[in-house]
Structures are given as structure tokens and as C-alpha cells.
Protein backbone atom coordinates (compact mmCIF):
# COMPACT_ATOMS: atom_id res chain seq x y z
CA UNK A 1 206.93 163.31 -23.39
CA UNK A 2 206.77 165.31 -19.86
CA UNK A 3 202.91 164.97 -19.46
CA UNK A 4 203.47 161.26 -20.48
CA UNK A 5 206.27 160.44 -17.88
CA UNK A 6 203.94 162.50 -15.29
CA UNK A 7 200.91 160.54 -16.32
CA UNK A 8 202.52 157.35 -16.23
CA UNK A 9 204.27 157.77 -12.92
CA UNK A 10 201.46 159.03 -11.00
CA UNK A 11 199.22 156.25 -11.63
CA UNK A 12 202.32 153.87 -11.17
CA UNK A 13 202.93 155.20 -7.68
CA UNK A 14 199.57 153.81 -6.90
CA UNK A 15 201.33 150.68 -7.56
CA UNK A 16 204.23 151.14 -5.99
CA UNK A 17 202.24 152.09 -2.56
CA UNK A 18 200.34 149.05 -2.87
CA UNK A 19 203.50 146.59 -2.85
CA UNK A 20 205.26 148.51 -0.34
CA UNK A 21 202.13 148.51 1.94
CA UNK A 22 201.87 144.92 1.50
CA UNK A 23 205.38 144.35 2.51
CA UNK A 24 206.82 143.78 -0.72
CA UNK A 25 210.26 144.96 -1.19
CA UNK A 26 211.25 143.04 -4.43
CA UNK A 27 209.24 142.05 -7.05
CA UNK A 28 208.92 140.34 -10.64
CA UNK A 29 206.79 142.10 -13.19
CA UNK A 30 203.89 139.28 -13.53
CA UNK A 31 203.59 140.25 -9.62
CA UNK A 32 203.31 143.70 -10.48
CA UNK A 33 201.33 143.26 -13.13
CA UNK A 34 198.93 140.65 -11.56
CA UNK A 35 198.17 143.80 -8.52
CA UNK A 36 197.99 146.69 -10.79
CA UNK A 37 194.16 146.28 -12.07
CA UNK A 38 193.63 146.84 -7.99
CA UNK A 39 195.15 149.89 -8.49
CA UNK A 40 193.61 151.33 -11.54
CA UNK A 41 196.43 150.43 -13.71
CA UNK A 42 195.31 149.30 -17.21
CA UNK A 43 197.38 146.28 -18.60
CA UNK A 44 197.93 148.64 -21.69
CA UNK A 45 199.61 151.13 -19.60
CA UNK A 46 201.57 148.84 -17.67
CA UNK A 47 204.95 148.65 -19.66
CA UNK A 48 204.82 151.79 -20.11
CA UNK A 49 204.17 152.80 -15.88
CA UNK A 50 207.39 150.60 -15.24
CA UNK A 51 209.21 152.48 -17.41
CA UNK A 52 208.50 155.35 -15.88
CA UNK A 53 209.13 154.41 -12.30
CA UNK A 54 212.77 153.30 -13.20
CA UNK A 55 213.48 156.43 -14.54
CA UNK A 56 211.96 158.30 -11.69
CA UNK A 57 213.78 156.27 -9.39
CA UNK A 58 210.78 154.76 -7.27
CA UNK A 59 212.14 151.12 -8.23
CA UNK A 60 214.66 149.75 -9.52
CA UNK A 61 215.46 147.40 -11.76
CA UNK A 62 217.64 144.13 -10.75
CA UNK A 63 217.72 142.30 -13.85
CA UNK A 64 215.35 140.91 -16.48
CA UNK A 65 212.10 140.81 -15.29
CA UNK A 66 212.86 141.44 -11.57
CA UNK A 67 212.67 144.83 -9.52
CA UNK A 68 213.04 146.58 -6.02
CA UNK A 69 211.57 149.20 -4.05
CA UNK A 70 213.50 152.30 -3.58
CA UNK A 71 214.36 154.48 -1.00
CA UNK A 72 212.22 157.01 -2.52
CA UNK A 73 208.94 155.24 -1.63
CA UNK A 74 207.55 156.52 2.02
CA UNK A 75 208.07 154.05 4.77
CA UNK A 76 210.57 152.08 2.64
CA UNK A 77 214.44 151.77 2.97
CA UNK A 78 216.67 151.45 0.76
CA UNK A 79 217.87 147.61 0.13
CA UNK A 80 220.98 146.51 1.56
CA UNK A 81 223.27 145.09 -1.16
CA UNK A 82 223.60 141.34 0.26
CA UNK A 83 219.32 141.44 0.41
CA UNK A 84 219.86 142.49 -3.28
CA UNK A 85 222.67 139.69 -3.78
CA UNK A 86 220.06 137.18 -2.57
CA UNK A 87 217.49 137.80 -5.60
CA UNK A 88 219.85 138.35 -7.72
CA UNK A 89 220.34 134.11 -7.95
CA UNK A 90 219.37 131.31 -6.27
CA UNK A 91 220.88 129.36 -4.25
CA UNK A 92 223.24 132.28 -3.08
CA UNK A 93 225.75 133.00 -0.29
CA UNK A 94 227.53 136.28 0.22
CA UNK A 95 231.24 135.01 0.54
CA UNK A 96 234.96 135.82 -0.41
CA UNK A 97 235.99 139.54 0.28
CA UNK A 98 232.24 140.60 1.47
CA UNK A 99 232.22 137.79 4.11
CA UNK A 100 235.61 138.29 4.99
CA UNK A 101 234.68 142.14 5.93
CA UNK A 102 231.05 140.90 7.44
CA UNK A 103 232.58 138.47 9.67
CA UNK A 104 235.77 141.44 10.60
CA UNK A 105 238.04 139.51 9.74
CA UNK A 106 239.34 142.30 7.45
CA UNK A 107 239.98 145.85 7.55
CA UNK A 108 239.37 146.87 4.01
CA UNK A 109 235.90 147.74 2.09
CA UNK A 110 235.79 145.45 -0.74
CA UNK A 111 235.02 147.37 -3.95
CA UNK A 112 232.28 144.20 -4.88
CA UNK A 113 230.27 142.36 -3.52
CA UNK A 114 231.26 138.71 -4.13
CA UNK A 115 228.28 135.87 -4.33
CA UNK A 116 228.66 131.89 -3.98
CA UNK A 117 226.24 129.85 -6.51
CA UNK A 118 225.43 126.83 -7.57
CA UNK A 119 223.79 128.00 -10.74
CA UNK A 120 224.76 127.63 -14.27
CA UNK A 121 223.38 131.07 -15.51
CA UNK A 122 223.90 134.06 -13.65
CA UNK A 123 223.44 137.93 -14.39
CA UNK A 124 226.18 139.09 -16.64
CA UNK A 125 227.06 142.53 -17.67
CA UNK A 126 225.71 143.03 -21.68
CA UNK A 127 228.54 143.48 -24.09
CA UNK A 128 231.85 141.96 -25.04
CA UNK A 129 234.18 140.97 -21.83
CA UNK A 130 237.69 141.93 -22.14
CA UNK A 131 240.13 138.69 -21.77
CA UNK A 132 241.12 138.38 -18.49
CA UNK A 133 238.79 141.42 -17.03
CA UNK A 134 236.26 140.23 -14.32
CA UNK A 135 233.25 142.96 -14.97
CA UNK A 136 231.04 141.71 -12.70
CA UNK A 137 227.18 142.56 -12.93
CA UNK A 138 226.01 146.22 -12.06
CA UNK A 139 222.84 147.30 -9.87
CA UNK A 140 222.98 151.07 -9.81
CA UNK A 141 226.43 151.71 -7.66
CA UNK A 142 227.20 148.37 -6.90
CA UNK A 143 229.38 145.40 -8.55
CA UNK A 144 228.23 141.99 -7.82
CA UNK A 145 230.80 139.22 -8.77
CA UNK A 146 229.47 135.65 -8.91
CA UNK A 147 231.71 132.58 -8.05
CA UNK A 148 230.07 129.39 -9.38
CA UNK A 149 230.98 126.19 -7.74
CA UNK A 150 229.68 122.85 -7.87
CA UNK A 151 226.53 121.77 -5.71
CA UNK A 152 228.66 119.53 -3.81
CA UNK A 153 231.25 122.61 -2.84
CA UNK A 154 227.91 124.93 -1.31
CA UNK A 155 228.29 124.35 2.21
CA UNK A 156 229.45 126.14 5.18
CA UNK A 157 227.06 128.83 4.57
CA UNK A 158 224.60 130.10 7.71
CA UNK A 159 222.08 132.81 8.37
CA UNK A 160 222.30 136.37 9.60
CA UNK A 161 219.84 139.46 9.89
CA UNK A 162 221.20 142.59 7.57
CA UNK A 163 219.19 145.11 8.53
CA UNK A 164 216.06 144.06 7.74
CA UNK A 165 216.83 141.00 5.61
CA UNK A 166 217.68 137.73 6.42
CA UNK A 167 220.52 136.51 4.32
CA UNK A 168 222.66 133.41 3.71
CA UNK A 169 226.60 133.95 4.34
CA UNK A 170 229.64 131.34 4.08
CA UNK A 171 230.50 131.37 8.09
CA UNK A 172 233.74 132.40 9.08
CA UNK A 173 235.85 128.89 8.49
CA UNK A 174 234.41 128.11 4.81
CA UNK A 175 235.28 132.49 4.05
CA UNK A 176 238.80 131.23 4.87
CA UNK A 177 239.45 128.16 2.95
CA UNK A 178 238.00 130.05 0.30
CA UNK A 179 240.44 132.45 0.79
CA UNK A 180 242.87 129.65 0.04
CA UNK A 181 241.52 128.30 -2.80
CA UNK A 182 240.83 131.75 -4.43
CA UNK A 183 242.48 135.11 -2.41
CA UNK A 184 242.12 137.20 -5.96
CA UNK A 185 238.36 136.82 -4.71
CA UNK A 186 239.64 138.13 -1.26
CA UNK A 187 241.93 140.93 -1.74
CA UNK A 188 245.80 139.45 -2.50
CA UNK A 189 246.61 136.03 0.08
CA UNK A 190 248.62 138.23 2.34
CA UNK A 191 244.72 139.47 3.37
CA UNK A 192 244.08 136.22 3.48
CA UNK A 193 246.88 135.06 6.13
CA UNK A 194 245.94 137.91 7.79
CA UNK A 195 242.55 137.17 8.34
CA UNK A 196 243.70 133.91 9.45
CA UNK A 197 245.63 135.65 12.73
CA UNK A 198 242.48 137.22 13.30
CA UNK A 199 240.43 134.60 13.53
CA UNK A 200 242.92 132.30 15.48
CA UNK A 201 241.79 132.68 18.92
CA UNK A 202 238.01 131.80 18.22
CA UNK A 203 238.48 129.19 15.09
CA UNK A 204 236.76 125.90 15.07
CA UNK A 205 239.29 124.05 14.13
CA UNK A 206 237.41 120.51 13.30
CA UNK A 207 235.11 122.37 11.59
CA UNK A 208 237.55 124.05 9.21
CA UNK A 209 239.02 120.96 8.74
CA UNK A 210 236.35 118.73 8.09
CA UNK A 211 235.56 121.58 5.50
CA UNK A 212 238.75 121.51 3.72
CA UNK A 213 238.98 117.34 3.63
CA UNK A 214 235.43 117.72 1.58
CA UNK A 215 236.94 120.61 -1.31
CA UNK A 216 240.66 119.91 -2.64
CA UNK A 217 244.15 118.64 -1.25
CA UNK A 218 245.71 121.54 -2.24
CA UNK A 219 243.46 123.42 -0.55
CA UNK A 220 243.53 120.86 2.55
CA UNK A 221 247.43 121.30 2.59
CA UNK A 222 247.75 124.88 2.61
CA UNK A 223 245.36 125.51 5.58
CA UNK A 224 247.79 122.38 7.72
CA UNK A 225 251.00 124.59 6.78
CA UNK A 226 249.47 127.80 8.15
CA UNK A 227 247.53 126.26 11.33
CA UNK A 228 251.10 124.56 11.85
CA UNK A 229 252.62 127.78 11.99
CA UNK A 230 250.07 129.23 14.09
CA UNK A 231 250.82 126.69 16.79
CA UNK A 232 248.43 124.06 15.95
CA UNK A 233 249.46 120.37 17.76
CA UNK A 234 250.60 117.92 15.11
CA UNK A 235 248.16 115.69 16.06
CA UNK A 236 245.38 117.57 15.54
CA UNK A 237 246.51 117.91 11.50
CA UNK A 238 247.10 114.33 11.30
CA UNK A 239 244.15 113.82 8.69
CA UNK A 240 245.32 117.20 6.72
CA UNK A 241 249.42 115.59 6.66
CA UNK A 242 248.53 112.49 5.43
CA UNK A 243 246.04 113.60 2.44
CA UNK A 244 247.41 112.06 -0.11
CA UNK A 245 248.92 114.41 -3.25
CA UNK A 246 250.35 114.59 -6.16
CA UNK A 247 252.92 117.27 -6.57
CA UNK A 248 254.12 120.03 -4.99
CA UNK A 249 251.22 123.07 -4.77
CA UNK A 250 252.22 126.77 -4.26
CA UNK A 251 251.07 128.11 -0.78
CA UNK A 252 249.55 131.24 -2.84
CA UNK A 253 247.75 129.91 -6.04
CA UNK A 254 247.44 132.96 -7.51
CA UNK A 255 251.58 134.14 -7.57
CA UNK A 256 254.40 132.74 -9.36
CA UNK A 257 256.15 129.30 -8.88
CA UNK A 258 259.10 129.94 -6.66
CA UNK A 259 259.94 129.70 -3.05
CA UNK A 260 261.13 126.71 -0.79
CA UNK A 261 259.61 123.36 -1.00
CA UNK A 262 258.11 121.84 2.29
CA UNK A 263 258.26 118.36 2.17
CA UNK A 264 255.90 117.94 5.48
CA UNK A 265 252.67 119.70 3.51
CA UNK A 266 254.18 118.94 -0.07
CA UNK A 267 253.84 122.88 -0.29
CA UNK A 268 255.78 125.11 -1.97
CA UNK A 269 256.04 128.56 0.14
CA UNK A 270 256.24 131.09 -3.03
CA UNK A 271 255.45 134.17 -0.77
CA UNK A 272 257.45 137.81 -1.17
CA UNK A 273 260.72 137.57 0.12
CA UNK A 274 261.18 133.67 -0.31
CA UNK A 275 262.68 133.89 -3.94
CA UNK A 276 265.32 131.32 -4.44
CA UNK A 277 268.55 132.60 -6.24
């Protein structure tokens, strides 16, 4: 089996050299397998060469049928995780927590990195999930947790250079409101609100407005109560105010239904330290 793996990896390498001189830093296996005759690489051997370059760490696999360069492979760095993110699904935006911490509009390392998508099928982890237990999808040390949303919700996303890579991100008002539809996603809503201070100075507010009129009044009412609070002119939440509702919404969607009802945003402020006897 060791003359085997040495057998197979050396004339894999020859592969692996190839794609990396041709600037290829991710790859499916027909591409592979379509260059290795230029390499020497019989198509009898090829399975076998793959396997063999996983396990000796010269690429990595992504999922099914898709790969990366390493590190390991002269001349070649190692991916950054959002480049990885990117091929992992398509369409794709880096968003939630790992925006959040892109943009600086948080302090803390998220322990994921969280991905916007349109698709139906993503990359899931093999095996039973536990109820209630978000496992994510693992590529070597890192977690990558997909948020699906409806085609008509992808927007507010933009390009940036990471590294070497040029990747899509939700910009800095969408990150927020999707903080308020989904701060689990973001580290607790007190990260969120936080974030919020942060950006206050430099925020576009008719752009995070429009944004918030085209996903959900709840969603639409939160983000008037806290740019209210921040000093915001009443006029310039007129359109957020008079969205119609129905119902009271908690300010944090993700804690318990308590708190003082605010009649102005037909919010219900169910942060610590509001409880009502």
C-alpha cells in the first residue's frame, strides 16, 4: 500500500503542477480528468491518483466531485474560506456573522462562516441531524452554514477582493437587517444593536430602508424603532411607521415574548431587563 500511495501521488503531482501553473485553484474532477492524459496520467489510474492527493494533502476535497489546491503545492496559497464559500454553491454571498466581522462592524471571530443562497440543495454534513442542532457543512477546519432565502430576498450583496479572490458579500446595510430578521445567525441581537452604533455615523439610511420595505414588516419595524432611538428625524421613517401590520412583533425574534408594547412601531421591546411583573 506505501509503494502504491507513492506511485500514485507522484504521477498525480504532475497533475497538480499542471492546474496550478495554469492558474487553476479549484477544480471539478472531469477538469482534472480531461488534463491528466497531458500529464501522463492514465484514465485507469486516475481515481485512484485523486485519492492519493487528498490524503497527501496536495488538494482538497470541497464536496462531491469538486476540489482545491492546497497550500502544499509550490507557488500556491492556501484558499481563503469566503473563495471556498463561493464554490461551495451558486449564487452565494458571505453574510450574517462573517459579514458582520468583514465589514468591522463586530468585534468577535465568528466560529462559521455563514453563506446567503438562493439554492434549493446545498452541501450538508452526511449522517442524522440532531433536532434543533445546526451542523453546518465541514471543509477541513472550517464550518460553513448556509441560509437559504428566496430569489426575490438575494440582494444587497456587492464585490470585494479577499486576498486573491474576488467574492460576493451582503454590504453593510442588508448584514444588518439581516441581523434583524435572524441575530442567532449573528451572534445574540445585543451584537446586533451593537453593530448598529457602529455603523451609525456612515449608514445609508435610504438604502437600508428601501432594503427593509422589500423583505418583511416585522423586519421593516424593528430597524424604525432602533434608527428612532438613534436619533433618526421622524420624517425620514415615515414609510417604515406607516407599514401596515398585523400584531405586535418582538424587537428580538429569537427571545421570549415579554417586554413593553410600543404602539408607534407596533413592537414589543422583549430585551433583558424589560420583564414586566
Amino acid at each position: 500500500m506505501a509503494i502504491e500511495h507513492l506511485i500514485h501521488t507522484t504521477v498525480g503531482v504532475e497533475l497538480v503542477r499542471k492546474l496550478s501553473s495554469d492558474g487553476v485553484r479549484i477544480f471539478t474532477a472531469e477538469e482534472a480528468r480531461r488534463l491528466a492524459p497531458s500529464v501522463g496520467l492514465s484514465s485507469s489510474y486516475f481515481r485512484q491518483a485523486m485519492y492519493h492527493l487528498v490524503r497527501s494533502g496536495w488538494i482538497a476535497r470541497l464536496k462531491k466531485g469538486l476540489y482545491a489546491l492546497s497550500g502544499a503545492v509550490p507557488g500556491t496559497t492556501s484558499l481563503h474560506e469566503f473563495e471556498i464559500a463561493m464554490a461551495l454553491v451558486q449564487p452565494a454571498a458571505v453574510s450574517h456573522w462573517s459579514a458582520l466581522s468583514h465589514h468591522g462592524l463586530t468585534d468577535q471571530v465568528p466560529r462559521r462562516v455563514f453563506v446567503l443562497t438562493t439554492a434549493r440543495s446545498v452541501p450538508r454534513r452526511r449522517g442524522v441531524k440532531p433536532k434543533g442542532v445546526e451542523t453546518g457543512y465541514r471543509v477541513g477546519e472550517t464550518v460553513y452554514q448556509f441560509v437559504q432565502v428566496k430569489p426575490e430576498r438575494f440582494f444587497g450583496v456587492e464585490d470585494v477582493w479577499v486576498n486573491e479572490s474576488r467574492i460576493k458579500i451582503t454590504d453593510q446595510e442588508r448584514t444588518l437587517l439581516d441581523g434583524l430578521m435572524a441575530p442567532q445567525h449573528c451572534g445574540d441581537f445585543a451584537e446586533v444593536l451593537h453593530a448598529f452604533e457602529v455603523r451609525a455615523p456612515k449608514l445609508d439610511v435610504e438604502r437600508i430602508i428601501g432594503y427593509a420595505l422589500k423583505l418583511d414588516a416585522a423586519t421593516a419595524k424593528r430597524l424604525g424603532w432602533i434608527l428612532e432611538r438613534q436619533g433618526m428625524a421622524p420624517e425620514r421613517l415615515a414609510a417604515l411607521r406607516q407599514l401596515p401590520i398585523k400584531g405586535y412583533r418582538v424587537l428580538d425574534p429569537t427571545g421570549p415574548r415579554h417586554g413593553p408594547h410600543e404602539a408607534r412601531w407596533m413592537i414589543q421591546v422583549n430585551l433583558p431587563g424589560t420583564e414586566q411583573p
